[in-house]
C-alpha atoms as a PDB file:
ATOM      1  CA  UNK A   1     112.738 120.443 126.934  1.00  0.00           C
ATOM      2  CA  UNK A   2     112.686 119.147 130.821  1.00  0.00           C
ATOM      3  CA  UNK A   3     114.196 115.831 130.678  1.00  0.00           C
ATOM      4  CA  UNK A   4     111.909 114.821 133.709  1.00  0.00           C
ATOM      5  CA  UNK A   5     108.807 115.584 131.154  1.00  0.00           C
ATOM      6  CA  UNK A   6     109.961 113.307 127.982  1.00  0.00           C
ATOM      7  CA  UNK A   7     107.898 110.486 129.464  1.00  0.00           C
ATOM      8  CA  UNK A   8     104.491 112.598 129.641  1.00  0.00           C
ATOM      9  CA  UNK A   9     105.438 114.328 126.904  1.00  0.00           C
ATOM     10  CA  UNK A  10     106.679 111.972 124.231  1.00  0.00           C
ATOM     11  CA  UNK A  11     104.961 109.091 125.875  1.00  0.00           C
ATOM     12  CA  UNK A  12     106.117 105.400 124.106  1.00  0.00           C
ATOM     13  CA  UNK A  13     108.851 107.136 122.193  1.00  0.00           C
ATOM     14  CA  UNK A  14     110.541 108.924 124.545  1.00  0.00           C
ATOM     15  CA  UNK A  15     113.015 105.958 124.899  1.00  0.00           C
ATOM     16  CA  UNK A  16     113.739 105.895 121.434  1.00  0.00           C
ATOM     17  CA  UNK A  17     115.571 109.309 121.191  1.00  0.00           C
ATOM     18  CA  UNK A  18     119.195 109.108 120.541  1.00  0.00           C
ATOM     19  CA  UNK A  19     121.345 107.694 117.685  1.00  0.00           C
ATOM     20  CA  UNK A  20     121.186 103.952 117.374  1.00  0.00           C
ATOM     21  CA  UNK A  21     122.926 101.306 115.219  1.00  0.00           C
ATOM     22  CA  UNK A  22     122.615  97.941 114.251  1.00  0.00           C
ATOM     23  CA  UNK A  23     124.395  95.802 112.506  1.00  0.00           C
ATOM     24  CA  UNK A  24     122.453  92.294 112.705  1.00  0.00           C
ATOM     25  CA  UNK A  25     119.673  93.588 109.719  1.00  0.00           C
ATOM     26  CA  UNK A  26     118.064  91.007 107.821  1.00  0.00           C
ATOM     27  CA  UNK A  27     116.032  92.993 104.304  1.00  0.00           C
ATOM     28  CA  UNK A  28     114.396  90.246 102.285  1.00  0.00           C
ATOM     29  CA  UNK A  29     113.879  92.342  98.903  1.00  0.00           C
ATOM     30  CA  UNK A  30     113.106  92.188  95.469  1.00  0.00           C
ATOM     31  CA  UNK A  31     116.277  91.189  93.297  1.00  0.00           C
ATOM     32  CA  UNK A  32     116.832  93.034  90.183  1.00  0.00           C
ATOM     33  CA  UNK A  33     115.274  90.005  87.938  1.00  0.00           C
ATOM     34  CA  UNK A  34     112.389  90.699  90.347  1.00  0.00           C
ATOM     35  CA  UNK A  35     113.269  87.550  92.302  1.00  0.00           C
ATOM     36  CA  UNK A  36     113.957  87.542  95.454  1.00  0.00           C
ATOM     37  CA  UNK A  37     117.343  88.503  97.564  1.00  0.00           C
ATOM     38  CA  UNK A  38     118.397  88.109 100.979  1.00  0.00           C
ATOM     39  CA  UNK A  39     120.806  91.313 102.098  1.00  0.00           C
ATOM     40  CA  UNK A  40     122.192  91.676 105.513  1.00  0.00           C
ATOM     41  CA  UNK A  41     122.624  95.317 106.677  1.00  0.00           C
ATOM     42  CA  UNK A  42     124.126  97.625 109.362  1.00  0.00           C
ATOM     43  CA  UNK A  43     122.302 100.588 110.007  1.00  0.00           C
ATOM     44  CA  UNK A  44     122.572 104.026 111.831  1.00  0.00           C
ATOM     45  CA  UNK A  45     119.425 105.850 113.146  1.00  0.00           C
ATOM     46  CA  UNK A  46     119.061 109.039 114.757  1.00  0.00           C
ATOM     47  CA  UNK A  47     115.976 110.597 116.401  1.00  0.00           C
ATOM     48  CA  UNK A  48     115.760 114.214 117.987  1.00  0.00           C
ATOM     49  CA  UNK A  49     113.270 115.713 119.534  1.00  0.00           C
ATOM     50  CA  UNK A  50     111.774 118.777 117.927  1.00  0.00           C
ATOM     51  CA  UNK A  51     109.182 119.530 120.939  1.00  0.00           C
ATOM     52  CA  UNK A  52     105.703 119.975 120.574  1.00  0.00           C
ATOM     53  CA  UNK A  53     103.906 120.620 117.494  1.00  0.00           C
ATOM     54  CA  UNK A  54     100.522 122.186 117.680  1.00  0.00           C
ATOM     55  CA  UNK A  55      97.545 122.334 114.988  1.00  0.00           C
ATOM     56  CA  UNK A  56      94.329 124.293 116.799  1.00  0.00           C
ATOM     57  CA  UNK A  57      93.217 121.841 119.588  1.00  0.00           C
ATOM     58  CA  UNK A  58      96.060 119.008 118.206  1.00  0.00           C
ATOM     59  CA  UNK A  59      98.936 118.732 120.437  1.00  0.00           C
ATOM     60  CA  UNK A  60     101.806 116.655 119.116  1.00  0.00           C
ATOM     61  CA  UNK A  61     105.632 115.657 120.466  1.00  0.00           C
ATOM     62  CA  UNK A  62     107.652 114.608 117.940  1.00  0.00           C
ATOM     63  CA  UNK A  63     111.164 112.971 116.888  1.00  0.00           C
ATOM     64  CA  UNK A  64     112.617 114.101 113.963  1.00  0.00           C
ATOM     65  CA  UNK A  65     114.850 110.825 112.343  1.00  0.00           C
ATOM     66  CA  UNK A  66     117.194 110.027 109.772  1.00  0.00           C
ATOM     67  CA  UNK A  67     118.205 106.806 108.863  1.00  0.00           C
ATOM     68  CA  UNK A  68     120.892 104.920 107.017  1.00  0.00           C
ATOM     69  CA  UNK A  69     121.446 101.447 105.940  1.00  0.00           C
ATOM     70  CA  UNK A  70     124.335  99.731 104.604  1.00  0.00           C
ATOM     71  CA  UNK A  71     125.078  95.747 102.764  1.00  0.00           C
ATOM     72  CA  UNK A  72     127.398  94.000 105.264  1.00  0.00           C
ATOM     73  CA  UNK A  73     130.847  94.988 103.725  1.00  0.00           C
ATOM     74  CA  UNK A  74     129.783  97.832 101.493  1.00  0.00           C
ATOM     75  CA  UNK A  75     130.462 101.070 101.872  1.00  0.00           C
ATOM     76  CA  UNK A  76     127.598 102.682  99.815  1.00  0.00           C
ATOM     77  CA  UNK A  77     124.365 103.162 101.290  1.00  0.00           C
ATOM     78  CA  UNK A  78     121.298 100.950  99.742  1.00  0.00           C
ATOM     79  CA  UNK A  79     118.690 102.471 101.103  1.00  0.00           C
ATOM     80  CA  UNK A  80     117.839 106.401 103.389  1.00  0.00           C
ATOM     81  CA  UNK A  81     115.302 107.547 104.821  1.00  0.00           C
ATOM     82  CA  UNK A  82     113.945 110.885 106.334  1.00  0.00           C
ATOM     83  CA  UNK A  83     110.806 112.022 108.182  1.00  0.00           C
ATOM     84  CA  UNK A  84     109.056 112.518 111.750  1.00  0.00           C
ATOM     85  CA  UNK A  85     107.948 109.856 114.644  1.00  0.00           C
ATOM     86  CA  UNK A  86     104.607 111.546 116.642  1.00  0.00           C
ATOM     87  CA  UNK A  87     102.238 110.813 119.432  1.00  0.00           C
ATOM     88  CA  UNK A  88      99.549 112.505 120.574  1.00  0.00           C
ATOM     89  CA  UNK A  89      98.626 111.896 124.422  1.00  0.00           C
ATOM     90  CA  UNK A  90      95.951 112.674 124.156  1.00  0.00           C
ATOM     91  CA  UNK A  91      94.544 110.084 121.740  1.00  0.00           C
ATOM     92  CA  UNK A  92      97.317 107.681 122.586  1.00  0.00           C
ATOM     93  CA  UNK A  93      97.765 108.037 118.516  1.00  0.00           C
ATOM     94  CA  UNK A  94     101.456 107.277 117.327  1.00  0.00           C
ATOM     95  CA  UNK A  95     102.381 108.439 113.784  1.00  0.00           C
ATOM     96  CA  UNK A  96     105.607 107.781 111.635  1.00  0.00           C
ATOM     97  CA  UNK A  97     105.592 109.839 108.636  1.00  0.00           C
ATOM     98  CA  UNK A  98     108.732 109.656 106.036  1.00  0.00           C
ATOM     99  CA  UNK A  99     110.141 109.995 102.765  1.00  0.00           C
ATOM    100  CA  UNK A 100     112.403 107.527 100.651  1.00  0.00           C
ATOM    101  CA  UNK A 101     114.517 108.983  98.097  1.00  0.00           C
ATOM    102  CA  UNK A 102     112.950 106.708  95.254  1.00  0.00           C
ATOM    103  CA  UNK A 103     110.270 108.577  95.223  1.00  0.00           C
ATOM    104  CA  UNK A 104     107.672 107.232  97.868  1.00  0.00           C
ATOM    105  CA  UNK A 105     105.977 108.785 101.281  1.00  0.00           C
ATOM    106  CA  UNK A 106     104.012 106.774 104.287  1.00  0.00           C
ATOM    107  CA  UNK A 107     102.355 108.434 106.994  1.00  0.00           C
ATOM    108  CA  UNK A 108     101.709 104.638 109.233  1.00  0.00           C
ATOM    109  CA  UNK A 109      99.588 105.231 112.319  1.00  0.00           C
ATOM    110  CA  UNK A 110      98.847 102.842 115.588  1.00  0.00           C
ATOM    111  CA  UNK A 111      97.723 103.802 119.309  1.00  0.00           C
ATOM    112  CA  UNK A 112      99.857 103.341 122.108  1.00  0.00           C
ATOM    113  CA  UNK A 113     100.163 104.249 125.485  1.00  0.00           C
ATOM    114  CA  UNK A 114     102.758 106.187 127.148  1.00  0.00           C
ATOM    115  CA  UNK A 115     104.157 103.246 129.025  1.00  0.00           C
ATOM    116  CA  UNK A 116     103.651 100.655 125.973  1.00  0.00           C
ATOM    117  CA  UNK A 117     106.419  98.849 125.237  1.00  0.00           C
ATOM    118  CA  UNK A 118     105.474  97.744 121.905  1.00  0.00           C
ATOM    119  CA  UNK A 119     103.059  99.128 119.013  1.00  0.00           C
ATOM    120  CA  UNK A 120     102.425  98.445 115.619  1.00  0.00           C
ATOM    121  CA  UNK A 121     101.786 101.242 113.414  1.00  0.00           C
ATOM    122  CA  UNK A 122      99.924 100.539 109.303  1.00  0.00           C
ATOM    123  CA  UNK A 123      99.431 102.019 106.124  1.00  0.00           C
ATOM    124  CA  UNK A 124      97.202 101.454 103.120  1.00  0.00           C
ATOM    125  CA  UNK A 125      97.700 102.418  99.627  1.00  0.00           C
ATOM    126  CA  UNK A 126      94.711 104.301  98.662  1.00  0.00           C
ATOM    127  CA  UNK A 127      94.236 105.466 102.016  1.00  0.00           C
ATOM    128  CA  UNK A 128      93.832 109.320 102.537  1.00  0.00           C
ATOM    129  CA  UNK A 129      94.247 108.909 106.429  1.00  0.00           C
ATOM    130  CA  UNK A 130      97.604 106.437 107.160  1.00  0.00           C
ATOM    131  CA  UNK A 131      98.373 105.989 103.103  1.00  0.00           C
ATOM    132  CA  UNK A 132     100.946 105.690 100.582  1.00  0.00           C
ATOM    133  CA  UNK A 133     102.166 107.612  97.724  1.00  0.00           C
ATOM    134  CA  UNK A 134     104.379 107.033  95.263  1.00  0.00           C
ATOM    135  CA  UNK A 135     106.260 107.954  91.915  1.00  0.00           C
ATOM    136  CA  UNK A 136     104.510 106.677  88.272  1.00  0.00           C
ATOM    137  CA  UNK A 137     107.607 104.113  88.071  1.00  0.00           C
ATOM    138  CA  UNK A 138     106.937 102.393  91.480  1.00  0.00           C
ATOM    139  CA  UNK A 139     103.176 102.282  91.180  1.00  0.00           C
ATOM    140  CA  UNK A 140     103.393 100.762  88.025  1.00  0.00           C
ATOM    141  CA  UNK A 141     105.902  98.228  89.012  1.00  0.00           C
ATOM    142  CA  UNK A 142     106.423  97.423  92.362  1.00  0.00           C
ATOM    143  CA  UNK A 143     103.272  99.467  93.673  1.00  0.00           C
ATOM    144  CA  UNK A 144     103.111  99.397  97.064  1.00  0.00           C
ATOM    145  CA  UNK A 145      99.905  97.714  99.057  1.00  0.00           C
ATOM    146  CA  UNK A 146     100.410  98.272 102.079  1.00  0.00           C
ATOM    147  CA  UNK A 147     102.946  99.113 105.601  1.00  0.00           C
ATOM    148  CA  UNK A 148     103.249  97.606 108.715  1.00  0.00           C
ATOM    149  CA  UNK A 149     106.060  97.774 111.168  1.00  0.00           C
ATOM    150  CA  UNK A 150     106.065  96.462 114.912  1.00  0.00           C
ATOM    151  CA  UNK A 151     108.182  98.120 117.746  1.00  0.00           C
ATOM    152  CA  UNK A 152     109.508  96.605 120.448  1.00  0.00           C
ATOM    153  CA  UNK A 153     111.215  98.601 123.384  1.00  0.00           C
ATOM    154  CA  UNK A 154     113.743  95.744 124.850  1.00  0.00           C
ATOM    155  CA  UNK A 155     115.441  98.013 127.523  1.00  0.00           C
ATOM    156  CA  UNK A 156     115.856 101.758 127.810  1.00  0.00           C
ATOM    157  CA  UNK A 157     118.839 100.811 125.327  1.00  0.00           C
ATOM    158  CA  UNK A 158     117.990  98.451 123.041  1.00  0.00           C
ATOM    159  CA  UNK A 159     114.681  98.091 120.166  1.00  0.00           C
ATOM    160  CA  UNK A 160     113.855  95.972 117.607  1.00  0.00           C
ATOM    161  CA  UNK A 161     111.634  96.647 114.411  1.00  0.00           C
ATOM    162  CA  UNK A 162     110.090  94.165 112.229  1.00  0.00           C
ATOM    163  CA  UNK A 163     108.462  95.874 109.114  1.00  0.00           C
ATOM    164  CA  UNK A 164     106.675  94.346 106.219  1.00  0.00           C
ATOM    165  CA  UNK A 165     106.033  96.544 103.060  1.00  0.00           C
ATOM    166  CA  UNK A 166     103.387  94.228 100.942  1.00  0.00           C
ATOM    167  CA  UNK A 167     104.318  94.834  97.136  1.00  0.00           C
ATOM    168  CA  UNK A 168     102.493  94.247  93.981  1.00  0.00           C
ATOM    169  CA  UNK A 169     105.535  93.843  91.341  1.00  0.00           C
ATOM    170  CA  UNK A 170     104.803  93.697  87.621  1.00  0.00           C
ATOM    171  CA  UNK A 171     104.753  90.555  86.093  1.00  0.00           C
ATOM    172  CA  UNK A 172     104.316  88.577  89.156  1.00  0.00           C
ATOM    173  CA  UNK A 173     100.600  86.828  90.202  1.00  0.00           C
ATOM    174  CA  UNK A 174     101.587  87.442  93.804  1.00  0.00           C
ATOM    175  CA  UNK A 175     101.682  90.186  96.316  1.00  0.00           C
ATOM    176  CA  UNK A 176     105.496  89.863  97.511  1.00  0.00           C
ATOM    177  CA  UNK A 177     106.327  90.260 101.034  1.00  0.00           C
ATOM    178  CA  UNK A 178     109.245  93.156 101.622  1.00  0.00           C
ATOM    179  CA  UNK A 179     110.151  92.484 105.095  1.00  0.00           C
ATOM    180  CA  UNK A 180     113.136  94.238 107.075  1.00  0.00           C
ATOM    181  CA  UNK A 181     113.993  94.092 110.452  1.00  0.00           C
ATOM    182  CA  UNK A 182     116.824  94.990 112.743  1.00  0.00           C
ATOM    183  CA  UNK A 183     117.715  95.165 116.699  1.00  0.00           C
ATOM    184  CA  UNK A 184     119.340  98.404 117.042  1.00  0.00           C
ATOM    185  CA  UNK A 185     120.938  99.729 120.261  1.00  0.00           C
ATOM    186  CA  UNK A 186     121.547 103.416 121.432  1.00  0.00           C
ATOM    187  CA  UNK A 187     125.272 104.755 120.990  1.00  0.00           C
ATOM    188  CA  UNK A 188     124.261 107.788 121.822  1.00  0.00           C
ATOM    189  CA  UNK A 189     121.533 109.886 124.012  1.00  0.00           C
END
């Protein structure tokens, strides 16, 4: 791919191709009592482009991303993710679609334009266009309501994300806030 074209072609996420990390994460989860717990995490994120991606009259440019988080000092990974950042110029739609290892997929969706330089893309459980699905376990216990994370391009190094996952956990009256968020910054194009 032309690297002249990645702005027309991959629109608001051409700037986030590359391999990012951050080490200033803040995850406020649920503890294993199904409290609450505060971790800080590094992370390392890396997005390729696979080139277009078409469906009949769709046309789609899309990143490809794996991601990795780690507790400050630990050297085992808490939480991994895989899956596929979209936009279609057309529309203006951006999609993020991925896969946790615990057994749960989101496909989030927003509109932006090429030259936005910060979206929001959501998710719904029960949803069949931008929804969640998960295993028996985490539906039953910590089922998951709904997604929301909010990009912001700082420089043409430099993002932040601030994501909220909206939980329903067993045994608790209410919905619990899973919020993670992170300023990442390129260490490689």
């Amino acid at each position: 791919m032309n690297p002249e074209n990645f702005r027309e072609l991959l629109g608001p996420l051409t700037t986030l191709m590359g391999t990012w990390e951050g080490d200033k994460g803040d995850d406020i989860a649920p503890s294993d009592d199904r409290g609450t717990e505060n971790n800080k995490f590094r992370e390392r994120l890396v997005l390729e482009s696979i080139g277009p991606v078409q469906n009949h009259e769709q046309n789609l440019h899309v990143l490809r991303y794996s991601t990795k988080a780690w507790r400050i000092g630990e050297e085992n990974t808490f939480h991994e993710e895989v899956g596929y950042w979209s936009w279609e110029p057309e529309t203006r739609l951006v999609m993020r679609s991925f896969l946790i290892p615990r057994g749960i997929s989101v496909i989030a969706g927003g509109f932006a334009d090429k030259d936005t330089r910060e979206f929001t893309l959501k998710s719904e459980s029960g949803s069949t266009i931008f929804g969640i699905c998960a295993n028996p376990f985490l539906d039953r216990e910590f089922k998951t309501l709904s997604y929301e994370v909010k990009i912001t391009l700082i420089d043409a190094d430099t993002f932040s994300y601030d994501e909220v996952t909206v939980l329903q956990i067993a045994g608790r009256k209410e919905p619990f806030q899973h919020r993670d968020r992170n300023v990442l910054r390129r260490v490689k194009s």
